[in-house]
Protein backbone atom coordinates (compact mmCIF):
# COMPACT_ATOMS: atom_id res chain seq x y z
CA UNK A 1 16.90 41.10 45.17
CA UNK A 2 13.06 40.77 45.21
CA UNK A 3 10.39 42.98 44.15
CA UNK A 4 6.68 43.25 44.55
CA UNK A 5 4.73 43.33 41.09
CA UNK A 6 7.94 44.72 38.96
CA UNK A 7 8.85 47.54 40.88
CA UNK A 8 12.83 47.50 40.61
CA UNK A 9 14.80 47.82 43.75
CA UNK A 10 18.60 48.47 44.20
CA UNK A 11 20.71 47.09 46.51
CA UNK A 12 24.08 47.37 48.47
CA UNK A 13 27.22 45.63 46.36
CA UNK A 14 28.46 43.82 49.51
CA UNK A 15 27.80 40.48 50.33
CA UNK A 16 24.73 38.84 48.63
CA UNK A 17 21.65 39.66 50.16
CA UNK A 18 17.61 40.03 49.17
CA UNK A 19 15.56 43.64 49.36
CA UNK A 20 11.96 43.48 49.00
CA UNK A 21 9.54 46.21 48.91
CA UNK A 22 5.29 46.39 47.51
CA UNK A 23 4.09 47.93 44.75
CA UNK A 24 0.38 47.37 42.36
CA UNK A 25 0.80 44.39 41.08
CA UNK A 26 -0.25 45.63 37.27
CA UNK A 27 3.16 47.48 36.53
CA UNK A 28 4.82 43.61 35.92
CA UNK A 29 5.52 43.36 32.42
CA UNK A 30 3.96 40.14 30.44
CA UNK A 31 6.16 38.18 28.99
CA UNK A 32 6.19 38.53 24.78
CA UNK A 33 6.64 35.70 22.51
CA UNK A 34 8.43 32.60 22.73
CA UNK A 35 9.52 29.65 20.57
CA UNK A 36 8.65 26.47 21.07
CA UNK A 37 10.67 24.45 23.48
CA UNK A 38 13.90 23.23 22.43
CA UNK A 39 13.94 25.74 19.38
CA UNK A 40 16.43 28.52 20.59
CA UNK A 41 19.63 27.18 19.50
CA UNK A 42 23.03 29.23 19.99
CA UNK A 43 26.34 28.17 18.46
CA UNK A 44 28.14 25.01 20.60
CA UNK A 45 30.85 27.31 23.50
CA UNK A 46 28.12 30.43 23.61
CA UNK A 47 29.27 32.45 26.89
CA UNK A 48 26.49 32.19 29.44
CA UNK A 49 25.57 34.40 32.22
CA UNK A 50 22.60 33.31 34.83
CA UNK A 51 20.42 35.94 36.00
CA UNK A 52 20.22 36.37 40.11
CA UNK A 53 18.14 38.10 42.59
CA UNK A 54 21.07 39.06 44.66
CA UNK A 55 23.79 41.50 45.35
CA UNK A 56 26.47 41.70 43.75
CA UNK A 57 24.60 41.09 40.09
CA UNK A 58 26.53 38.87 37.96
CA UNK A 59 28.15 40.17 34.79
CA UNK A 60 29.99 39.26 31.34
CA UNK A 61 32.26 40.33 28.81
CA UNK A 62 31.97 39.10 25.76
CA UNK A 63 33.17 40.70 22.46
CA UNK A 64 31.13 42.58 19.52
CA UNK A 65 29.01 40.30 16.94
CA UNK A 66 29.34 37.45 19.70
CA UNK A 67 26.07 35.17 20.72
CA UNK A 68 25.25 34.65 24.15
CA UNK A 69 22.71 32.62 26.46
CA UNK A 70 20.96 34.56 29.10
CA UNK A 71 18.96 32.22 31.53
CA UNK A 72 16.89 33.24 34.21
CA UNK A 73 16.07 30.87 37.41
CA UNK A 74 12.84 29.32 38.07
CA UNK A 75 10.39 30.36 40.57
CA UNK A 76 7.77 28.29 42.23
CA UNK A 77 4.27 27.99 40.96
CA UNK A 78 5.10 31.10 38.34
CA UNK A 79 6.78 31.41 34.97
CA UNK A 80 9.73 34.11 34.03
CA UNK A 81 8.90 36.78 31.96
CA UNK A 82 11.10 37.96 29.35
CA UNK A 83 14.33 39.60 29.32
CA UNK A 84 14.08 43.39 29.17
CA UNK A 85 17.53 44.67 27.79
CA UNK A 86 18.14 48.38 28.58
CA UNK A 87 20.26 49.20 26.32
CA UNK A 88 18.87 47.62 22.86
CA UNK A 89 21.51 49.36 21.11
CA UNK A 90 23.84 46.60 22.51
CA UNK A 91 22.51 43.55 22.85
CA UNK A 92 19.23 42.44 20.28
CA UNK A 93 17.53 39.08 21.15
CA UNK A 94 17.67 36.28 18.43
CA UNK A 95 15.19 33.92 20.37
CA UNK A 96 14.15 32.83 23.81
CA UNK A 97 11.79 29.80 25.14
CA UNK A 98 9.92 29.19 28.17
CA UNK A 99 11.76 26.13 29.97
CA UNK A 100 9.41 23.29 31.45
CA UNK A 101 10.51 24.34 34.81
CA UNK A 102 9.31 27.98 34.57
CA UNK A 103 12.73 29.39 34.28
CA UNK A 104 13.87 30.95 30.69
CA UNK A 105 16.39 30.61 27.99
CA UNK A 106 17.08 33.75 25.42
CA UNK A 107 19.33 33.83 22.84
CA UNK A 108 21.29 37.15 22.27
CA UNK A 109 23.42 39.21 20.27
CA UNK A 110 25.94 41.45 21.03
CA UNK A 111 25.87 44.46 18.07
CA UNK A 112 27.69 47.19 19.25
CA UNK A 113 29.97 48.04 22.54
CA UNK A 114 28.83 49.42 25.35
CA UNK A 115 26.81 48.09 28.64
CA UNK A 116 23.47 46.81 29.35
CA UNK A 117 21.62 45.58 32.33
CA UNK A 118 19.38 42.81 31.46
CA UNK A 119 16.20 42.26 33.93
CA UNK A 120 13.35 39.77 34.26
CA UNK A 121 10.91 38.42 36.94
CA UNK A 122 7.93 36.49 37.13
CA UNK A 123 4.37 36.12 35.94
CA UNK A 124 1.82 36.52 36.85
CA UNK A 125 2.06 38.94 39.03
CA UNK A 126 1.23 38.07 42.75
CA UNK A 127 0.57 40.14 46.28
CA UNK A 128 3.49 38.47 47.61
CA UNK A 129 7.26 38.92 47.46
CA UNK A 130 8.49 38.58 43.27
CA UNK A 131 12.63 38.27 41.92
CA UNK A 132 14.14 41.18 40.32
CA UNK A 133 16.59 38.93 38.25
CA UNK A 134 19.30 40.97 36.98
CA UNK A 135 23.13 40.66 35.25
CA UNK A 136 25.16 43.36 33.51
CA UNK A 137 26.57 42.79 29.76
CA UNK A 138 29.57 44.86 28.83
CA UNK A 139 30.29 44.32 24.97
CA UNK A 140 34.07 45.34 23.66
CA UNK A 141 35.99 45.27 20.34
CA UNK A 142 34.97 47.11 17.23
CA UNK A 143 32.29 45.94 14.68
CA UNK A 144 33.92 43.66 11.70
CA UNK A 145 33.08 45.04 8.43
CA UNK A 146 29.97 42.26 7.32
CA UNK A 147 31.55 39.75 5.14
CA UNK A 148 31.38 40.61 1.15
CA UNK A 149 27.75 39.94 -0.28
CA UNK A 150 25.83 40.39 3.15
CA UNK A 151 24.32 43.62 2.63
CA UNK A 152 23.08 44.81 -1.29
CA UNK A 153 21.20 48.42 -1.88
CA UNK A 154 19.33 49.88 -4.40
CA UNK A 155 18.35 53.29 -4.90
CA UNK A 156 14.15 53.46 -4.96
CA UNK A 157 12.22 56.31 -6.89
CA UNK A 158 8.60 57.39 -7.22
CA UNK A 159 9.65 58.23 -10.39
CA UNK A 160 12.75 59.13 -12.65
CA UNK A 161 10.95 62.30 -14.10
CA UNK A 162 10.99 64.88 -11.68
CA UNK A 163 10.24 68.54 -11.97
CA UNK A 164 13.01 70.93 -11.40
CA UNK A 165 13.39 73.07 -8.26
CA UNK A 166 10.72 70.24 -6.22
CA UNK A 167 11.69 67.35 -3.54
CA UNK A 168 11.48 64.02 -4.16
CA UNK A 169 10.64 61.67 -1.35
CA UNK A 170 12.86 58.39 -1.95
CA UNK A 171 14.02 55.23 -0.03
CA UNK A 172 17.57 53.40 0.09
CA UNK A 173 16.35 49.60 -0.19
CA UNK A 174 19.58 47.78 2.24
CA UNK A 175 19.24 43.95 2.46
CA UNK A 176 20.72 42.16 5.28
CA UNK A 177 21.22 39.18 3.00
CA UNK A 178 22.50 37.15 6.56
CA UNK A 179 20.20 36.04 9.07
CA UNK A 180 21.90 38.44 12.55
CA UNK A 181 21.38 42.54 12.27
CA UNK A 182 24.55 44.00 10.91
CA UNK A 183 25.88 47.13 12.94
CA UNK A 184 27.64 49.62 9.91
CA UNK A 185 29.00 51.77 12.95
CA UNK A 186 32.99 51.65 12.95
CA UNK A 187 33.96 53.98 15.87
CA UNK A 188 31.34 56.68 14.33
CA UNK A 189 28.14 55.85 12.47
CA UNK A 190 28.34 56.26 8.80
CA UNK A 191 27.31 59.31 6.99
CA UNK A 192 25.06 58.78 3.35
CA UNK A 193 23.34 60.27 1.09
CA UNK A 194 21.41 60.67 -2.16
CA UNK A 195 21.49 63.17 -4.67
CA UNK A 196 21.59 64.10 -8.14
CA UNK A 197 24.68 64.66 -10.35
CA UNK A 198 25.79 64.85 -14.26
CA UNK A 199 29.12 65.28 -16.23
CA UNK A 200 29.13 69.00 -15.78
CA UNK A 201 27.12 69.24 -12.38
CA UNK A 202 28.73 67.08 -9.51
CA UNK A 203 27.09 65.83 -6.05
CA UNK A 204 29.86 66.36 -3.48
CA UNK A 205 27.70 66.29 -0.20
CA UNK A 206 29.77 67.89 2.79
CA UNK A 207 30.09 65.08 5.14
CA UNK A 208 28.33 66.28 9.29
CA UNK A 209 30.88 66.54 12.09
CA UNK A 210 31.23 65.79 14.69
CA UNK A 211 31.56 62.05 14.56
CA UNK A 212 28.01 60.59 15.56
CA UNK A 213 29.08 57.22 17.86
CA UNK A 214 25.85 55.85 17.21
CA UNK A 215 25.27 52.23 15.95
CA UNK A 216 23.83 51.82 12.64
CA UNK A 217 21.67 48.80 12.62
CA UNK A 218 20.61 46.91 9.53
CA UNK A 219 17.98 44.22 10.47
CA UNK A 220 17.98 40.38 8.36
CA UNK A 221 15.85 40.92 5.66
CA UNK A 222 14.64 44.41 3.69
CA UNK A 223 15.60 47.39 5.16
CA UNK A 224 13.92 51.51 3.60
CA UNK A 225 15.94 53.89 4.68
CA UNK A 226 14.16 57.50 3.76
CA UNK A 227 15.43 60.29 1.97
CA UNK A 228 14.46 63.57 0.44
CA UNK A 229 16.23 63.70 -3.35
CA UNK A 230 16.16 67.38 -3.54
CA UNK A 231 16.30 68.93 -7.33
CA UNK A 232 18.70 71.94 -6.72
CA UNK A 233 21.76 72.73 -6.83
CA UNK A 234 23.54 71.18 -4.11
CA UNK A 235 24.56 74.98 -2.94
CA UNK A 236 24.88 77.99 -3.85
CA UNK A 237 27.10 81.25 -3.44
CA UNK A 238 26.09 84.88 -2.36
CA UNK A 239 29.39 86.22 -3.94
CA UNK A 240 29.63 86.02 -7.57
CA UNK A 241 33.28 85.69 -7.27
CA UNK A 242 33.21 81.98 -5.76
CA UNK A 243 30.85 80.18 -7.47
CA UNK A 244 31.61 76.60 -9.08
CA UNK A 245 29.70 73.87 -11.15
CA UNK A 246 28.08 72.73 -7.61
CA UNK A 247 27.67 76.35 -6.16
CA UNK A 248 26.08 79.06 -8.77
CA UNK A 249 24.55 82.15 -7.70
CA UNK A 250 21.73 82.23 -5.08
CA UNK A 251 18.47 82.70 -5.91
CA UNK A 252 17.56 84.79 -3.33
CA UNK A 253 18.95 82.42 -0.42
CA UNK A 254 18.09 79.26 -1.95
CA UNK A 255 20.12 77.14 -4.22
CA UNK A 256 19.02 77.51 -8.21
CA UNK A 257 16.35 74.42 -9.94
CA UNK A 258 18.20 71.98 -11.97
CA UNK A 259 18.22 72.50 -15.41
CA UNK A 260 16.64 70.09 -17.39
CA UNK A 261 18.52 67.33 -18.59
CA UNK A 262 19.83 63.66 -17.73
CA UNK A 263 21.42 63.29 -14.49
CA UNK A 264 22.10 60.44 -12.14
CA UNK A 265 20.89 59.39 -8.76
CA UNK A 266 24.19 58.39 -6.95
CA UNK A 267 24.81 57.40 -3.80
CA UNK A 268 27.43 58.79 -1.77
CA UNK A 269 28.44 56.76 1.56
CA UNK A 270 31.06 56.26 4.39
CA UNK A 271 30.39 53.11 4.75
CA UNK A 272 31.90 50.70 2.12
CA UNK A 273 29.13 47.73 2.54
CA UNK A 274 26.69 50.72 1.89
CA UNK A 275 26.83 50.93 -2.33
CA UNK A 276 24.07 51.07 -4.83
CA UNK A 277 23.92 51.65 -8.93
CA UNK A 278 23.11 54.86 -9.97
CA UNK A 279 19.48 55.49 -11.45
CA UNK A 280 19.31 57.64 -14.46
CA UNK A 281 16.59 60.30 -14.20
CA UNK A 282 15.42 63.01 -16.47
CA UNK A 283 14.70 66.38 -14.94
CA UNK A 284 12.06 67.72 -16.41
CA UNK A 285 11.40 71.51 -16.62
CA UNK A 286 8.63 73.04 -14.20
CA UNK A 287 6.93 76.24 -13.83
CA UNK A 288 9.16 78.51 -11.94
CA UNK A 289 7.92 81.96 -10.23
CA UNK A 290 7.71 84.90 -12.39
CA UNK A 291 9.65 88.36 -11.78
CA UNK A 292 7.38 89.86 -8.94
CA UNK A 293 5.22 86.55 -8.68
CA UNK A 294 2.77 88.16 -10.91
CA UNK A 295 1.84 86.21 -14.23
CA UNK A 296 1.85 87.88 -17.25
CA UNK A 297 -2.18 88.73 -18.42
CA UNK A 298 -3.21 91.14 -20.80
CA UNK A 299 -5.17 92.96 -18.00
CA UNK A 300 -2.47 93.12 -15.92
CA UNK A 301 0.25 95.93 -16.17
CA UNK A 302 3.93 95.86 -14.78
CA UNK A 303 4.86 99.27 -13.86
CA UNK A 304 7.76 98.20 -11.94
CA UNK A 305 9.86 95.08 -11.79
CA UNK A 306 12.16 95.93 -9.08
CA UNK A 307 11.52 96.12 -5.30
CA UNK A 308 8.17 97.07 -4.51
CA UNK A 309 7.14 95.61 -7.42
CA UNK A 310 4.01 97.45 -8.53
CA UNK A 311 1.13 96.36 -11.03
CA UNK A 312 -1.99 98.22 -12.93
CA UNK A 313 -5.50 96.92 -13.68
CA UNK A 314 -8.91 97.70 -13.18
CA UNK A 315 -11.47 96.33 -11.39
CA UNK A 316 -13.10 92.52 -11.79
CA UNK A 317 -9.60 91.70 -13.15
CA UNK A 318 -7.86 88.90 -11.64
CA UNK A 319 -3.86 88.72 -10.54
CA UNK A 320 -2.66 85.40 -10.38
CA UNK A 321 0.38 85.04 -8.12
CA UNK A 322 3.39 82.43 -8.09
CA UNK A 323 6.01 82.50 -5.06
CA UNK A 324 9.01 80.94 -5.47
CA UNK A 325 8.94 76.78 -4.25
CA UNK A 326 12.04 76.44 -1.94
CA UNK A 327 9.83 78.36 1.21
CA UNK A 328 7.31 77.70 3.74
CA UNK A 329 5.06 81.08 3.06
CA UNK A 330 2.35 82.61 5.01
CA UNK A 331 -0.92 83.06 3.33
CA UNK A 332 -0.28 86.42 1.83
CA UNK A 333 -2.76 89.26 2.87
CA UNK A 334 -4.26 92.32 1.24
CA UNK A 335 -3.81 95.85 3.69
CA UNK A 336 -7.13 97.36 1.74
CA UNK A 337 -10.58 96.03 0.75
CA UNK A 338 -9.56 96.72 -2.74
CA UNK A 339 -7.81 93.78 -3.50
CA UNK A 340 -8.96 90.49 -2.09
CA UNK A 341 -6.53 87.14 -1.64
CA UNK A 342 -8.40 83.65 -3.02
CA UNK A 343 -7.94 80.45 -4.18
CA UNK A 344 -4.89 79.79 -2.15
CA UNK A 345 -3.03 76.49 -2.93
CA UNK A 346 0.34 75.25 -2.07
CA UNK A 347 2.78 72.52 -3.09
CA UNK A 348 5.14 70.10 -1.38
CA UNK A 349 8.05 71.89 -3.13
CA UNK A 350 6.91 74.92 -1.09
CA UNK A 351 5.36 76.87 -4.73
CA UNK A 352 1.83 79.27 -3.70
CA UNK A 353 -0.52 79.99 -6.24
CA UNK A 354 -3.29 82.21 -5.26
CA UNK A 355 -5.17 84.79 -7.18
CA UNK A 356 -5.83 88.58 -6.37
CA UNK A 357 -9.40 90.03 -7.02
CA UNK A 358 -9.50 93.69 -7.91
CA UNK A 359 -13.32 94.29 -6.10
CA UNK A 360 -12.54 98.34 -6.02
CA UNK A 361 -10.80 101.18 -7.27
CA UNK A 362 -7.82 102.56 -5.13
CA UNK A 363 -4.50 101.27 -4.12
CA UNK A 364 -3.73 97.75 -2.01
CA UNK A 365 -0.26 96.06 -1.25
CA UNK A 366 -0.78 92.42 -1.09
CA UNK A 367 2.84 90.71 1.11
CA UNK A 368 3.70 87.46 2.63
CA UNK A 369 6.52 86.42 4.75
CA UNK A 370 8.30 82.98 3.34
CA UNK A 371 11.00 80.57 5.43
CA UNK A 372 13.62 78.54 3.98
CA UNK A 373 11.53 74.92 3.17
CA UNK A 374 14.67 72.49 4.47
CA UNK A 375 14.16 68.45 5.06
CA UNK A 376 13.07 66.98 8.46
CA UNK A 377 16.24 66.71 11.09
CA UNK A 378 18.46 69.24 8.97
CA UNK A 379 20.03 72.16 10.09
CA UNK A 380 17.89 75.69 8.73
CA UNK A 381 19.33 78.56 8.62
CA UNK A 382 16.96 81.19 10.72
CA UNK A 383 16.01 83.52 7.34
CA UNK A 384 13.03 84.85 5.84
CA UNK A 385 11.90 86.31 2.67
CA UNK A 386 9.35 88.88 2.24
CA UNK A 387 7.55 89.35 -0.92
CA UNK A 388 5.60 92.38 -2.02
CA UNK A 389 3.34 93.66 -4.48
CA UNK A 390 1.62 97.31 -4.91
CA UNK A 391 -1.84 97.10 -6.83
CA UNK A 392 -3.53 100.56 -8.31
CA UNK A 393 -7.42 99.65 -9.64
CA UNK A 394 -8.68 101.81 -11.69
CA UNK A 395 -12.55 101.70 -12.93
């Protein structure tokens, strides 16, 4: 099989023929790195599989967590490029070198099952006819657990104070202590997770389904795996009847703050190479949202507590407001020049603070419209919150 400056063309799997066809010469990929020559070693009996320009392509089997030697042909009066693998998920490269005759020499590894064609062709790229080198890699098996002391973990914090009811932005340190990535995937790729947990309050995260047959890769070296350490009840339960240690009474629709105390960051895995000491922590108590949002102030007057909450004062007073952390809320908004919204701040948790000028006498209702606040690729439930409040100024 030929092509003109990369362009990739298929062929007939009969008997072995060439195809060429033209195309800009600037789409051929440059070749990326290589080792010095004589530097890309693979274990004595490594299966090897040469790449070819014609039809049929050649192909290999070769077994999960098994080296291999992909070489690719020289050409005259140009160099190969590198091996493009389209299915990385498979196959990773360990090394490759530039051979003295132009041709090339890569090392790689199989990590999880599965197929990939592997491609190369020449550089640089020319007006005339170029090889579209090809060969198919089919991996089988299942992945080995990694061999005992191969993979350690630890648990890393911003800090082991956190305030009750926030999120916590943390990172699972995994080191490949070996020098080949390490594929955790056994049929379905493991579930984990981090969370918080004491003698009375357990973590018992419900595990996703269905099974995910994804790899899970864990490269040589340091590997920060990111999590949000959320400081809530794990869940919580609309019926009074069913609630547990894990699952007390909603707060609206979102799970209860912690209470302060000592707890434990644990780990929780499918994986048994994936393990990590607990860190202690110490919740610490924060300021929560007070009934109606409205804080207390002595010119401030609660005249009712329960839905729509309404409030007295008189004019140049100001209302300062607290919604609940937990939500992603609109900037709330005043329905009368009476009352104007100001100093409008938010937190990562979710928590508004703003504060409500009384600039006239008469009657506003100041609202805004909160979603549920949940981490990045997590299912959220499609529910909203509105909060209220009904402001008379007098002189």
């Amino acid at each position: 099989m030929l092509l003109a400056a990369g362009a990739a063309v298929a062929s007939a799997m009969t008997a072995p023929s060439r195809t060429s066809m033209t195309a800009p010469p600037t789409t051929v990929p440059l070749p990326t790195t290589t080792v010095p020559r004589g530097s890309c070693p693979a274990p004595a009996g490594s299966p090897t599989v040469t790449l070819s320009d014609t039809s049929p392509i050649p192909s290999i089997t070769v077994s999960v967590n098994t080296t291999l030697v992909a070489m690719v042909p020289p050409w005259p009066d140009q160099s190969a490029t590198d091996i493009r693998r389209v299915n990385p998920t498979v196959l990773s490269e360990t090394c490759t070198e530039l051979l003295s005759d132009g041709g090339r020499r890569t090392v790689l590894y199989a990590l999880s099952t599965g197929q990939s064609l592997i491609t190369a062709t020449v550089t640089p790229p020319t007006e005339t006819m170029m090889p579209a080198w090809q060969a198919t890699v089919t991996v089988t098996g299942s992945n080995p657990l990694p061999p005992a002391g191969a993979l350690s973990s630890v648990i890393d914090l911003p800090s082991t104070t956190p305030v009750a009811g926030t999120t916590v932005d943390g990172d699972l340190v995994v080191t490949n202590h070996t020098d080949k990535t390490i594929n955790l995937t056994q049929g379905c790729k493991p579930f984990w997770s981090v969370g918080l947990q004491s003698p009375t309050i357990p973590y018992n995260p419900v595990e996703p389904t269905p099974c995910e047959p994804a790899p899970f890769l864990l490269a040589p070296g340091a590997n920060r795996l990111p999590f949000e350490l959320r400081v809530r009840y794990l869940g919580c339960s609309t019926n009074s009847e069913s609630t547990s240690p894990s699952y007390p009474p909603c707060v609206g629709t979102e799970p209860p703050p912690l209470p302060p105390g000592s707890y434990e960051a644990v780990l929780v895995s499918q994986s048994p190479s994936l393990s990590a000491a607990p860190v202690n922590v110490e919740v610490v108590a924060g300021l929560t949202a007070p009934p109606c949002g409205v804080v207390p102030s002595p010119e401030v007057v609660t005249t009712n507590s329960t839905r729509p909450c309404m409030v007295a004062t008189h004019v140049g007073a100001t209302i300062h407001i607290v919604l609940d952390p937990g939500f992603t809320w609109n900037t709330p908004t005043s329905d009368s020049s009476v009352v104007q919204v100001v100093n409008v701040q938010r937190q990562s948790s979710g928590r508004l603070d703003a504060d409500l000028r009384a600039v006239n006498v008469g009657q506003a209702t100041v609202s805004s419209t909160g979603s549920i606040l949940c981490p990045p690729g997590q299912a959220c439930p499609a529910l909203a919150r509105l909060w209220a409040v009904h402001i008379t100024v007098s002189p």
